[in-house]
Protein backbone atom coordinates (compact mmCIF):
# COMPACT_ATOMS: atom_id res chain seq x y z
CA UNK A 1 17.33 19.73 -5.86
CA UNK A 2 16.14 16.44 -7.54
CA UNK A 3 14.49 13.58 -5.64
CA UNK A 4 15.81 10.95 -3.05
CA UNK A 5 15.40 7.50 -3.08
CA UNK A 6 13.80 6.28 -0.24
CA UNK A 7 12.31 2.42 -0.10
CA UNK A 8 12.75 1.94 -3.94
CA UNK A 9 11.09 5.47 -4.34
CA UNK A 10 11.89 8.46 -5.48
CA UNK A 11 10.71 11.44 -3.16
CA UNK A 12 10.60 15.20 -3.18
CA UNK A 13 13.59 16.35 -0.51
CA UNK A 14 11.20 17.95 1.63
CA UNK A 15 8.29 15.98 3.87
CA UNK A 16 5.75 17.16 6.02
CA UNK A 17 5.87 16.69 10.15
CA UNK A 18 3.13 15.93 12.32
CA UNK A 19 4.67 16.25 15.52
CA UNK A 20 2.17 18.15 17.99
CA UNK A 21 -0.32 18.72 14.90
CA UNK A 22 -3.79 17.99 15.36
CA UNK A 23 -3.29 19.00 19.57
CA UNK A 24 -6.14 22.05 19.37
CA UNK A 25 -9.17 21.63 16.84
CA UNK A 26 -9.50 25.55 16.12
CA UNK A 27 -6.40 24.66 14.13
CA UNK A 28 -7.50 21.58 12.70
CA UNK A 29 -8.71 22.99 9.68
CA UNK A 30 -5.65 25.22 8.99
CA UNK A 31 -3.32 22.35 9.39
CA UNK A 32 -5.20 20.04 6.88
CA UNK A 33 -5.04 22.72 4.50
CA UNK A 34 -2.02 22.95 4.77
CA UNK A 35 -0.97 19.36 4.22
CA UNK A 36 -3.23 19.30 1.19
CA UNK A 37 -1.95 22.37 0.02
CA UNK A 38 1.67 20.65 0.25
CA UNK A 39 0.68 17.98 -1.87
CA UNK A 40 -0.77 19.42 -4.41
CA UNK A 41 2.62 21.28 -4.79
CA UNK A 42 4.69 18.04 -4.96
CA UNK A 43 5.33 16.93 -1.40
CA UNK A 44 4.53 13.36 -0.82
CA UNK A 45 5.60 11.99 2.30
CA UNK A 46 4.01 12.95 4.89
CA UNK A 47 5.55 11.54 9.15
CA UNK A 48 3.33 10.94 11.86
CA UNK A 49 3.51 8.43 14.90
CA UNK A 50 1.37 6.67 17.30
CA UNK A 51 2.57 8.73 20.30
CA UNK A 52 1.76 12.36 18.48
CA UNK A 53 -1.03 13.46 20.08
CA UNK A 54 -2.13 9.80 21.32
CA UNK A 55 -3.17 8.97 17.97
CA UNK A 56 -4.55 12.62 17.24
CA UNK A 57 -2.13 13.54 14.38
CA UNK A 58 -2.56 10.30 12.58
CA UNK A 59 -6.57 11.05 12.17
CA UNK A 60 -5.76 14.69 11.23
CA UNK A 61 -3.77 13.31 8.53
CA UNK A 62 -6.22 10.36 7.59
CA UNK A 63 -8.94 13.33 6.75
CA UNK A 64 -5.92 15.50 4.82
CA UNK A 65 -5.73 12.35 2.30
CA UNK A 66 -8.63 10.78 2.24
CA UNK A 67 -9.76 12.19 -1.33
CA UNK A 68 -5.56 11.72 -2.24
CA UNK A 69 -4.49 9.53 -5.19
CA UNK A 70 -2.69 6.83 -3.34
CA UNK A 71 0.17 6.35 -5.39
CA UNK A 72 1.08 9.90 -5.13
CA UNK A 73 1.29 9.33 -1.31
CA UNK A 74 4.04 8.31 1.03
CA UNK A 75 2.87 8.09 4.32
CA UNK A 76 5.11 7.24 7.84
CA UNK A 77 4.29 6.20 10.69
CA UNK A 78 5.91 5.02 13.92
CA UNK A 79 5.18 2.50 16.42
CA UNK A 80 6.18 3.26 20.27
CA UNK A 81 9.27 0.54 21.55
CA UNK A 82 6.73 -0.18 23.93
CA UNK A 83 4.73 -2.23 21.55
CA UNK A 84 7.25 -2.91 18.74
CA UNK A 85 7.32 -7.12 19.93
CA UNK A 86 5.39 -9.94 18.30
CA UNK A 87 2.83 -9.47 20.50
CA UNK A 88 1.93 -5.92 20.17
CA UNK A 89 3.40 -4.34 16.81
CA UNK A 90 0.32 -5.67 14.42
CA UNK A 91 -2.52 -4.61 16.87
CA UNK A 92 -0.54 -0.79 17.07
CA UNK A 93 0.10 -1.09 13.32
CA UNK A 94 -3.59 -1.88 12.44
CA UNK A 95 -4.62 0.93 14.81
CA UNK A 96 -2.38 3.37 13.00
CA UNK A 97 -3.83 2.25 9.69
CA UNK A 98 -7.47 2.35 11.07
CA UNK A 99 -6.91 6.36 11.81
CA UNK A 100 -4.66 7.08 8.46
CA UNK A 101 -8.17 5.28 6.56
CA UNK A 102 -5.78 3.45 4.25
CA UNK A 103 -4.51 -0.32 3.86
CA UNK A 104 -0.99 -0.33 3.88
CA UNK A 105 2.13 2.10 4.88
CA UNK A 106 4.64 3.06 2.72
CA UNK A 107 7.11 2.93 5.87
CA UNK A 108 7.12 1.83 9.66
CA UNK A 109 9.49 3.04 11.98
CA UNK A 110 10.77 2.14 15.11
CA UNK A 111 10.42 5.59 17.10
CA UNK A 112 13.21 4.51 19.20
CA UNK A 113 15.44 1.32 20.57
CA UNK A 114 14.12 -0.16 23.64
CA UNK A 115 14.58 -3.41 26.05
CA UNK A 116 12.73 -5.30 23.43
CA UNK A 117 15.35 -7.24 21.38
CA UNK A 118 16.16 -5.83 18.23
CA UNK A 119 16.00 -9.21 16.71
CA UNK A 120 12.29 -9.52 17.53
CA UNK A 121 11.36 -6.43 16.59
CA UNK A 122 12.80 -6.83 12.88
CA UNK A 123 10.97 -10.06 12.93
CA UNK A 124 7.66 -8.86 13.29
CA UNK A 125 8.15 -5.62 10.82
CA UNK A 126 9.15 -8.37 8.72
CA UNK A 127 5.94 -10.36 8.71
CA UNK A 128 3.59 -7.04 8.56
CA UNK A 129 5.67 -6.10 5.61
CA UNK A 130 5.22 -9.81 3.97
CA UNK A 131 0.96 -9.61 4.91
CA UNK A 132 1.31 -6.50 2.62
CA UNK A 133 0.17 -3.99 5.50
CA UNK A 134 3.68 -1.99 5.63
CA UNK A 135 5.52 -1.80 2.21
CA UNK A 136 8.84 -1.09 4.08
CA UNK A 137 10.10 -0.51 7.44
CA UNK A 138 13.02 1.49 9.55
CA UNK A 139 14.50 3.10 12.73
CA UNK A 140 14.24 6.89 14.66
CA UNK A 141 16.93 7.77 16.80
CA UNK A 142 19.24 5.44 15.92
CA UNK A 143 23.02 6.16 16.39
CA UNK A 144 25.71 4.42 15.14
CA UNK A 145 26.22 1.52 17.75
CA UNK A 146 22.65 0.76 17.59
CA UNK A 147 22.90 0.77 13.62
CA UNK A 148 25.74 -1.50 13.72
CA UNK A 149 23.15 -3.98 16.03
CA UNK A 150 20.62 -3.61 13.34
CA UNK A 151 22.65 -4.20 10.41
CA UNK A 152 24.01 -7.58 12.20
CA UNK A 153 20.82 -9.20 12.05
CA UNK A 154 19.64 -11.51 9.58
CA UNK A 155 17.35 -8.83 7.62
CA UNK A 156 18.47 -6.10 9.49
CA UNK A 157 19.68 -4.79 5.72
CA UNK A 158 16.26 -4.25 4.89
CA UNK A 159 15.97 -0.83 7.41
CA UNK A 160 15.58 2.03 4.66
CA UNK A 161 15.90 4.63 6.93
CA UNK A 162 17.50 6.48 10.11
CA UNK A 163 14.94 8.89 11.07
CA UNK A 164 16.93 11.39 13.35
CA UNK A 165 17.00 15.15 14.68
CA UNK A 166 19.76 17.00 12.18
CA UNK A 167 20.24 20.65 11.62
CA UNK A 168 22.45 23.67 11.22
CA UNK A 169 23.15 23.59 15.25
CA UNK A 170 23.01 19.70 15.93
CA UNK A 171 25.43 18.19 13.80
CA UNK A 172 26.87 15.18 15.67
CA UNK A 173 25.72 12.98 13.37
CA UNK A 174 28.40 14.23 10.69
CA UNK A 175 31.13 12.83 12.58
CA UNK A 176 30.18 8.93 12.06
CA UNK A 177 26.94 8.25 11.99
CA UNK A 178 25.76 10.17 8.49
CA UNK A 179 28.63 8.27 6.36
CA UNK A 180 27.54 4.73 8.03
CA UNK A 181 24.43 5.13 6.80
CA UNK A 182 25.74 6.54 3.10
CA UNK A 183 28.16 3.51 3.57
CA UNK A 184 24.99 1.29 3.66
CA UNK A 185 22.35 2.79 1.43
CA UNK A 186 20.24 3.71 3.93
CA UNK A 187 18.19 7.11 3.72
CA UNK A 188 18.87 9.80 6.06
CA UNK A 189 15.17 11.63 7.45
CA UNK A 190 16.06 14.63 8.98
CA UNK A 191 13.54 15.94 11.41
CA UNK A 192 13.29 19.34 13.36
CA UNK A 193 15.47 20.46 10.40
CA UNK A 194 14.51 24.27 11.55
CA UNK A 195 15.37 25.93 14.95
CA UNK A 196 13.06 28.59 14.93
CA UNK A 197 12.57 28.46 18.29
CA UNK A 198 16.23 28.77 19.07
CA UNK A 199 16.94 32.42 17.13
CA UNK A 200 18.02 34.25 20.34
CA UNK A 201 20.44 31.38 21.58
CA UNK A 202 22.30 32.08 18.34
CA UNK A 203 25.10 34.02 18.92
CA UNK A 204 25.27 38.09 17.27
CA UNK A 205 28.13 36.24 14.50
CA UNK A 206 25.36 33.28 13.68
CA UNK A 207 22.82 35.58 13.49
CA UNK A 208 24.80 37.79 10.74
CA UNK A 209 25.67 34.66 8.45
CA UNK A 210 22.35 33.45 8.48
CA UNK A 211 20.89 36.91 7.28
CA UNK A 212 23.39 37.78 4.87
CA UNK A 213 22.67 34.60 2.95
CA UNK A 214 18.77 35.53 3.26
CA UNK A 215 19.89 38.82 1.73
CA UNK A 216 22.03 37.56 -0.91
CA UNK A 217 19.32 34.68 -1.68
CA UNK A 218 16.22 36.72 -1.00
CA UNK A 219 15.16 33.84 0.75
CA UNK A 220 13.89 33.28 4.26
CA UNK A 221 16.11 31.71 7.31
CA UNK A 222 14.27 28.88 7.40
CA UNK A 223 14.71 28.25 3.38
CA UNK A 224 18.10 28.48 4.28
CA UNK A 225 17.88 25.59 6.73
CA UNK A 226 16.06 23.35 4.58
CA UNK A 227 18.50 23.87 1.55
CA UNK A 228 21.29 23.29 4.09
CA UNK A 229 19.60 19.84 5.35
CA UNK A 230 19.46 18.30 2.10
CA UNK A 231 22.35 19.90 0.55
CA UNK A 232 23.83 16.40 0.21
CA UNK A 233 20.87 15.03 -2.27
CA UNK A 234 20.18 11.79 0.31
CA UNK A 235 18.70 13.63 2.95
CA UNK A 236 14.72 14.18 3.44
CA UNK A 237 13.67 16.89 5.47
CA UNK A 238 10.37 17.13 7.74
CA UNK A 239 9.67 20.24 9.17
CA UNK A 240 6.78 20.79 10.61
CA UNK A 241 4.10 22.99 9.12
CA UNK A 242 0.54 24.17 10.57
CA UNK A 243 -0.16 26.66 8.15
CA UNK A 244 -0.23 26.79 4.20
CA UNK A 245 2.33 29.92 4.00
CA UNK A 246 4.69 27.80 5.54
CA UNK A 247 3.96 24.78 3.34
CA UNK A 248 4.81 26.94 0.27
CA UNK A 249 8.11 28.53 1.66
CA UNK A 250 9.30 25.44 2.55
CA UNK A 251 8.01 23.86 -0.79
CA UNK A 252 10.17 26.30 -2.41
CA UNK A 253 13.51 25.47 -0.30
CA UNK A 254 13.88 22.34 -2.67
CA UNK A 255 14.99 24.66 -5.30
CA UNK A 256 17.44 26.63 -3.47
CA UNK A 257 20.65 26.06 -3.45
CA UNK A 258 23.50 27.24 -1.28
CA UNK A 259 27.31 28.16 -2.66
CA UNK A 260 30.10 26.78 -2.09
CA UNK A 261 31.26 29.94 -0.37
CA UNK A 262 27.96 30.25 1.58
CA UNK A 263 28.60 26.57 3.05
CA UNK A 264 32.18 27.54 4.04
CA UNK A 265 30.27 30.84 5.68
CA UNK A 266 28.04 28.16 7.63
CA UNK A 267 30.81 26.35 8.51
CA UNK A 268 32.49 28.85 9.95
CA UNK A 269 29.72 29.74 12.49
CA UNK A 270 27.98 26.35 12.92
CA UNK A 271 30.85 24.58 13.03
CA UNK A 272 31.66 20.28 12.26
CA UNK A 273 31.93 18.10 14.93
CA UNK A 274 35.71 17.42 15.36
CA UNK A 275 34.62 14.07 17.88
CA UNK A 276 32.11 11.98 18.87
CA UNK A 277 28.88 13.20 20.71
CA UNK A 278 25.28 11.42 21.96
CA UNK A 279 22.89 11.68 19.57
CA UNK A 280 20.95 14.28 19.29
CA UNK A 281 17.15 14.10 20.32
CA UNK A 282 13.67 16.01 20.41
């Protein structure tokens, strides 16, 4: 699987998530091997937020790059709707940067709408962007009503990316929302892209697809999940990963590929959505 463009950048198909990383320190020094043991195997981007772990996971990830060529970096963050107004967004933003011990982000996100007009909070990722302290900026949990708001603004084109929950079970997003945003250029970020917490609500027929591909792939479950997410070529994945075994095997998804027939298989058990559904979320 070759690279995706994301913010006039090309980046490997499969990220690193921070999401309740950095919670317990007798894992802290696992997990930062593990995101340094993901970039030196190609992974750059690595997606964290304010919120995750009340600023905990950003710092985790500040010591995992702090020795890190910079260019070989792409680091995300996201800034709470709470705080995403003129007022607010530059003091979170320089907070964020303060922990991550670097100058500038590669790409802000807004973790999801709020009361705070979307016209205002454009505006101000606009200004951090032209101070140089944000290189681009974007959404999470965007559908396609509130994408359709965004895109109506004045620089509302300048969102690179819909950061939203997409896998093998949720789906939704197929039905509109995926071809708006390959309609508009804008990079899909897949996150929770695995559901291994969900095995046993998988029904016995589920169950058997997924494993006969593992068989007929030698390849895990979850490879099979992160193949499947970015099977399009404009999709980045972020799983999550706390341990440098997991880092590798899901390294090593980016060069698997799934059949054509092995897709229909998937199809058959997970299936399209045939109408419109609410997003998807956590």
């Amino acid at each position: 699987m070759g690279k995706v463009n994301l913010a006039s950048k090309e980046i490997f198909p499969i990220g690193i998530g921070t999401w309740q990383i950095g919670d317990h320190a007798m894992n802290r020094e696992n997990e930062i091997e593990a995101i340094q043991q993901g970039l030196s195997q190609g992974i750059q981007l690595i997606d964290t937020a304010e919120m995750y772990g009340d600023g905990k996971a950003e710092e985790l990830v500040g010591e995992a790059i702090k020795n890190k060529k910079r260019e070989d970096l792409f680091v995300v963050s996201k800034v709470l709707p709470k705080n995403a107004n003129r007022k607010k967004l530059l003091e979170s933003l320089d907070k964020s940067l303060q922990r991550l011990k670097i100058n500038e982000l590669d790409l802000y996100l807004l973790h999801w709408k709020s009361d705070i007009p979307l016209a205002e909070t454009v505006a101000s990722l606009e200004e951090v962007k032209k101070v140089r302290k944000i290189r681009a900026w974007g959404v999470s949990n965007f559908d396609t009503a509130d994408m359709e708001e965004l895109l109506a603004l004045p620089q509302g084109k300048n969102c690179a990316t819909n950061q939203i929950k997409y896998n093998i079970i949720d789906r939704g997003a197929e039905f509109d929302l995926l071809p708006y945003l390959q309609e508009n250029q804008i990079t899909t970020m897949a996150y929770s892209p695995m559901i291994k917490g969900q095995w046993q609500q998988l029904t016995e027929e589920q169950r058997v697809v997924l494993l006969k591909i593992s068989d007929d792939q030698e390849i895990s479950v979850g490879q099979i999940m992160l193949a499947w997410a970015i099977r399009d070529g404009s999709t980045i994945a972020i799983p999550k990963a706390g341990s440098p075994q997991h880092i590798r095997e899901n390294v090593a998804s980016a060069t698997k590929k799934l059949t054509a027939e092995e897709l229909i298989l998937i199809d058959s058990v997970f299936q399209a959505p045939t109408k419109k559904t609410d997003l998807a979320l956590w």
